[in-house]
Protein backbone atom coordinates (compact mmCIF):
# COMPACT_ATOMS: atom_id res chain seq x y z
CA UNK A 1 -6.36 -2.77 2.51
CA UNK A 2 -4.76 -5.56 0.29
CA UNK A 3 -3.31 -7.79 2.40
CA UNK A 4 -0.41 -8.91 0.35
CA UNK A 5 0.71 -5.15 0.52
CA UNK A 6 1.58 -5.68 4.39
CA UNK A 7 4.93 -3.74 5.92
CA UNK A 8 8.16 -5.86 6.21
CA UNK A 9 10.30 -5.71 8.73
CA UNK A 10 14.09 -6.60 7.87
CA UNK A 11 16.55 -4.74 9.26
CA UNK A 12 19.02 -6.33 7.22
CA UNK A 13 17.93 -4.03 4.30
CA UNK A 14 20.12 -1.34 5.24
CA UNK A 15 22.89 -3.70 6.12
CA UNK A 16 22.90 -4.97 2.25
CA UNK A 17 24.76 -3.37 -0.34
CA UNK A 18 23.07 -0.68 -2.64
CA UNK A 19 24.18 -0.24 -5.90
CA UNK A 20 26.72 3.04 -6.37
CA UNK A 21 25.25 3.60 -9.73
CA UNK A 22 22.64 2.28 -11.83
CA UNK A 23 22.81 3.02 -15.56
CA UNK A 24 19.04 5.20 -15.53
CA UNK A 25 21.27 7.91 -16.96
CA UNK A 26 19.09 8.69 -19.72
CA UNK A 27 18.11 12.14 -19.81
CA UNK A 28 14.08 12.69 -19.72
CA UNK A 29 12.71 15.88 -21.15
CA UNK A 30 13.64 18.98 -22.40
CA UNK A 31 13.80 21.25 -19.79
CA UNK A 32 17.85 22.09 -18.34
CA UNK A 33 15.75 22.81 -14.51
CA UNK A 34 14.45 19.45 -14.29
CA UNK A 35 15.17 17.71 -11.29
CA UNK A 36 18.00 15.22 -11.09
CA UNK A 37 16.87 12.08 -9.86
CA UNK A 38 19.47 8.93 -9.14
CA UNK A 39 18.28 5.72 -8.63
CA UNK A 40 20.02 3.39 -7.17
CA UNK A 41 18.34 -0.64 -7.05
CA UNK A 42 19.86 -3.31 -4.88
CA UNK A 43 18.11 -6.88 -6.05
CA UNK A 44 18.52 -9.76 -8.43
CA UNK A 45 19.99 -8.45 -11.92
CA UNK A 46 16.39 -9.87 -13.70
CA UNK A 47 14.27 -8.05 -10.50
CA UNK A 48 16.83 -4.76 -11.21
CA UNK A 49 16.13 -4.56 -15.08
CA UNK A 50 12.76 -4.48 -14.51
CA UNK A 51 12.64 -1.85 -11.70
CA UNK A 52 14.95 0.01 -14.27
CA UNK A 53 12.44 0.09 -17.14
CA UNK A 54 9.47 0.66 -15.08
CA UNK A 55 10.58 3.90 -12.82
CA UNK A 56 12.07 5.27 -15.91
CA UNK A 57 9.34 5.37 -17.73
CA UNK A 58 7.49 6.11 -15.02
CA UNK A 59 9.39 9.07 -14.03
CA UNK A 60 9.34 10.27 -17.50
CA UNK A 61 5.72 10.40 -16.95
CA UNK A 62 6.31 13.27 -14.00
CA UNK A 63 7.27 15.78 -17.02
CA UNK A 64 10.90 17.08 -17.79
CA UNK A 65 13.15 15.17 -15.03
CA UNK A 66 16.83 14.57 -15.63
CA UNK A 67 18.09 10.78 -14.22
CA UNK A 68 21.37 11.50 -13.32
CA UNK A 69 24.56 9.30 -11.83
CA UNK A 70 26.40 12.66 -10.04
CA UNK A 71 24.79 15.60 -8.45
CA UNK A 72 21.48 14.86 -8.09
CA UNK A 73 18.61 16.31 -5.72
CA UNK A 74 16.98 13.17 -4.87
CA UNK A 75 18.08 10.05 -4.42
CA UNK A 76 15.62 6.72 -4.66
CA UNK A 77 17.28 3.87 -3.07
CA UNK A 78 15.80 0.48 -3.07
CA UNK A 79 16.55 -2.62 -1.71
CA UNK A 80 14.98 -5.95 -2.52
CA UNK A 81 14.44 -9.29 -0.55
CA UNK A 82 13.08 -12.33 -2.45
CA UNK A 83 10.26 -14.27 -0.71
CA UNK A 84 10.40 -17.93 -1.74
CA UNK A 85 8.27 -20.62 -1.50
CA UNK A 86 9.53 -24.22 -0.20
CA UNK A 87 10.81 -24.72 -4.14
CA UNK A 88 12.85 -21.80 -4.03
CA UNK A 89 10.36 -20.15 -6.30
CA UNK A 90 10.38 -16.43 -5.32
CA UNK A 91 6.83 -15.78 -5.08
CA UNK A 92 6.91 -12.13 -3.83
CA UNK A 93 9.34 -9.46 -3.14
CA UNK A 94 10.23 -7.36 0.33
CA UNK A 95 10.87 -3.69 -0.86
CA UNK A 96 12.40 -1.07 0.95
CA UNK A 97 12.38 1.98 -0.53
CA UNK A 98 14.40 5.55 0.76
CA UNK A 99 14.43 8.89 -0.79
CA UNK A 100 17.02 11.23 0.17
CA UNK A 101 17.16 14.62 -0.54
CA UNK A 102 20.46 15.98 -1.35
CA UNK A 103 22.23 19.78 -0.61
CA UNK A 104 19.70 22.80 0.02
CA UNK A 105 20.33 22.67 3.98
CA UNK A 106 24.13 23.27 3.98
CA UNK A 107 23.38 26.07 1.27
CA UNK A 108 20.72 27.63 3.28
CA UNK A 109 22.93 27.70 6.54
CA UNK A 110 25.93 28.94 4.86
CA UNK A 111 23.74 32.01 3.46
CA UNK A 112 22.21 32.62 6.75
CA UNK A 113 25.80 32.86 8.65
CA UNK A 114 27.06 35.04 6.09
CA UNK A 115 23.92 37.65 6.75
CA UNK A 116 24.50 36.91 10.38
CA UNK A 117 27.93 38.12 9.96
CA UNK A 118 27.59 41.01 7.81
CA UNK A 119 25.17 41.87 10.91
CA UNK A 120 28.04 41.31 13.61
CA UNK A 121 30.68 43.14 11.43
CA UNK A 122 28.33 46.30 10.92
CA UNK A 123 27.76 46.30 14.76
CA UNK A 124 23.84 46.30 14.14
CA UNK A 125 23.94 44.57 17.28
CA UNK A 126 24.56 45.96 20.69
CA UNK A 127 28.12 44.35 21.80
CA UNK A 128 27.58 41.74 24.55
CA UNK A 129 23.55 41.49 24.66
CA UNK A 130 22.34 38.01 24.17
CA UNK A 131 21.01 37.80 20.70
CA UNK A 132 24.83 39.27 19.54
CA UNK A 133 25.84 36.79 21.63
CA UNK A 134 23.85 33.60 20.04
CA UNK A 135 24.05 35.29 16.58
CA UNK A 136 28.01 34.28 17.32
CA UNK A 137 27.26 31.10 18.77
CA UNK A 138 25.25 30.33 15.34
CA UNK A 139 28.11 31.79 13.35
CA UNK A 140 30.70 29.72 15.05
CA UNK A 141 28.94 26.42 14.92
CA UNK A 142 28.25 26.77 11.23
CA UNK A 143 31.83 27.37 10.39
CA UNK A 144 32.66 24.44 11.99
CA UNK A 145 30.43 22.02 10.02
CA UNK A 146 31.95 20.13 6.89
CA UNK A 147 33.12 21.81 4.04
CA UNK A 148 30.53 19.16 2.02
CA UNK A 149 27.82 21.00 -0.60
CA UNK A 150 26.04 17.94 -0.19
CA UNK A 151 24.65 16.98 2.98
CA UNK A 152 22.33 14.30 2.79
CA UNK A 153 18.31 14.10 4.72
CA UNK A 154 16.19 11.55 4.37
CA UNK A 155 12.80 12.49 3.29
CA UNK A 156 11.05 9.49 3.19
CA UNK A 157 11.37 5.45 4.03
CA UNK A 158 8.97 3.29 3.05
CA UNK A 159 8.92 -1.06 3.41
CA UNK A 160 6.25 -3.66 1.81
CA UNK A 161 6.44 -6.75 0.39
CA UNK A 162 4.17 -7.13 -2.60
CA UNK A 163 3.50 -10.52 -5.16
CA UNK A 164 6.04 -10.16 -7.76
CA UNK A 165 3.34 -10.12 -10.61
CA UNK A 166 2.44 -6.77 -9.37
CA UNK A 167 6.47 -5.36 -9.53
CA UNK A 168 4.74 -3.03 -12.69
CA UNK A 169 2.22 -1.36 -10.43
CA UNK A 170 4.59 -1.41 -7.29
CA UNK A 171 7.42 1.11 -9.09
CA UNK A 172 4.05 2.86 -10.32
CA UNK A 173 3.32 3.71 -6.83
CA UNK A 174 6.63 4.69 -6.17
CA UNK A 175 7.56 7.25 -8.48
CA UNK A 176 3.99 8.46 -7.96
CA UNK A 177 4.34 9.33 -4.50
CA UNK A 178 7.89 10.48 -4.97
CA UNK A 179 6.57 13.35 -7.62
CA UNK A 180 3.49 13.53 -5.15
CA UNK A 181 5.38 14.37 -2.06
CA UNK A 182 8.80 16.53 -3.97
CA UNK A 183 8.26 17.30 -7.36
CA UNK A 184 4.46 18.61 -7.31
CA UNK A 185 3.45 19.25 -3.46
CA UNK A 186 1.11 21.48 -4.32
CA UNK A 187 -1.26 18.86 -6.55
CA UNK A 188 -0.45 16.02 -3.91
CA UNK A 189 -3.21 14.10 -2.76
CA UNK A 190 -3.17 14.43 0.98
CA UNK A 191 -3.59 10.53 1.79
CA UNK A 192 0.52 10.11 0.25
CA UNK A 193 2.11 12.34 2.46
């Protein structure tokens, strides 16, 4: 293992500011199903253009993905620290990077307590046995959740630091196990998950 590419620990990186939109709103390939991807890149404005032009063309490399500002399915959020030397020469870079998956849970749960009450209504159930009785329970709690289409998980978290002559190849590695882990599961190389 390189030893430059060692985990950093700052648990200020979720205390700094991440950037509400970034302007990766390009569209990439042809295809009107291809996932919508924000990214959003907290660092120096130099560090950020960078990032910008790498993971978009890297992304484009994925096949037909849309980068979006609103409504996407993923999010990649990434937050930078500088690592300077005594001269203030930043001489490698702290990277935290999150992917967050936006919307299919709420969807899914909604459709479930709608089958779960088309079940109650047609008295498929016997009245007052206990799996009428949870079924309720379930129906009940899901009603109460937010009215929001867009709950948020996060999927993955990742931290390293790495030199910043290697910032290229770092946003290489990220996209890749980003389309690795959601985009093409089914190819992924087992080592990335």
């Amino acid at each position: 293992m390189n030893p430059v590419s060692v985990f950093l620990v700052f648990c200020t990186s979720f205390g700094l500011p991440i950037a509400a939109e970034s302007n990766l709103s390009t569209r990439l390939g042809p295809s009107r199903s291809a996932p919508r991807v924000r990214v959003n890149i907290a660092a120096r404005e130099e560090v950020k253009r960078a990032m910008q032009g790498y993971i978009s063309r890297d992304l484009a490399s994925l096949g037909p993905v849309q980068l979006v500002e609103r409504d996407p399915r993923w999010t990649i959020e990434i937050v930078t620290m500088a690592a300077e030397d005594q001269e203030g020469k930043v001489w490698a870079l702290g990277l935290s990077v999150v992917v967050l998956e936006h919307g299919p849970q709420m969807k899914m749960l909604r459709t479930l307590a709608d089958a779960w009450g088309y079940i109650l209504r047609a008295g498929l159930l016997q009245k007052d046995q206990p799996l009428e009785a949870q079924f309720r329970q379930l129906v009940a709690a899901i009603k109460r959740m937010p009215e929001s289409d867009d709950p948020t998980t996060l999927a993955q978290h990742k931290m390293c630091m790495i030199p910043v002559a290697e910032l290229d190849e770092a946003c290489r590695d990220i996209v890749s196990s980003f389309g690795a882990r959601f985009l093409h599961p089914s190819e992924a190389n087992p080592g990335l998950r």
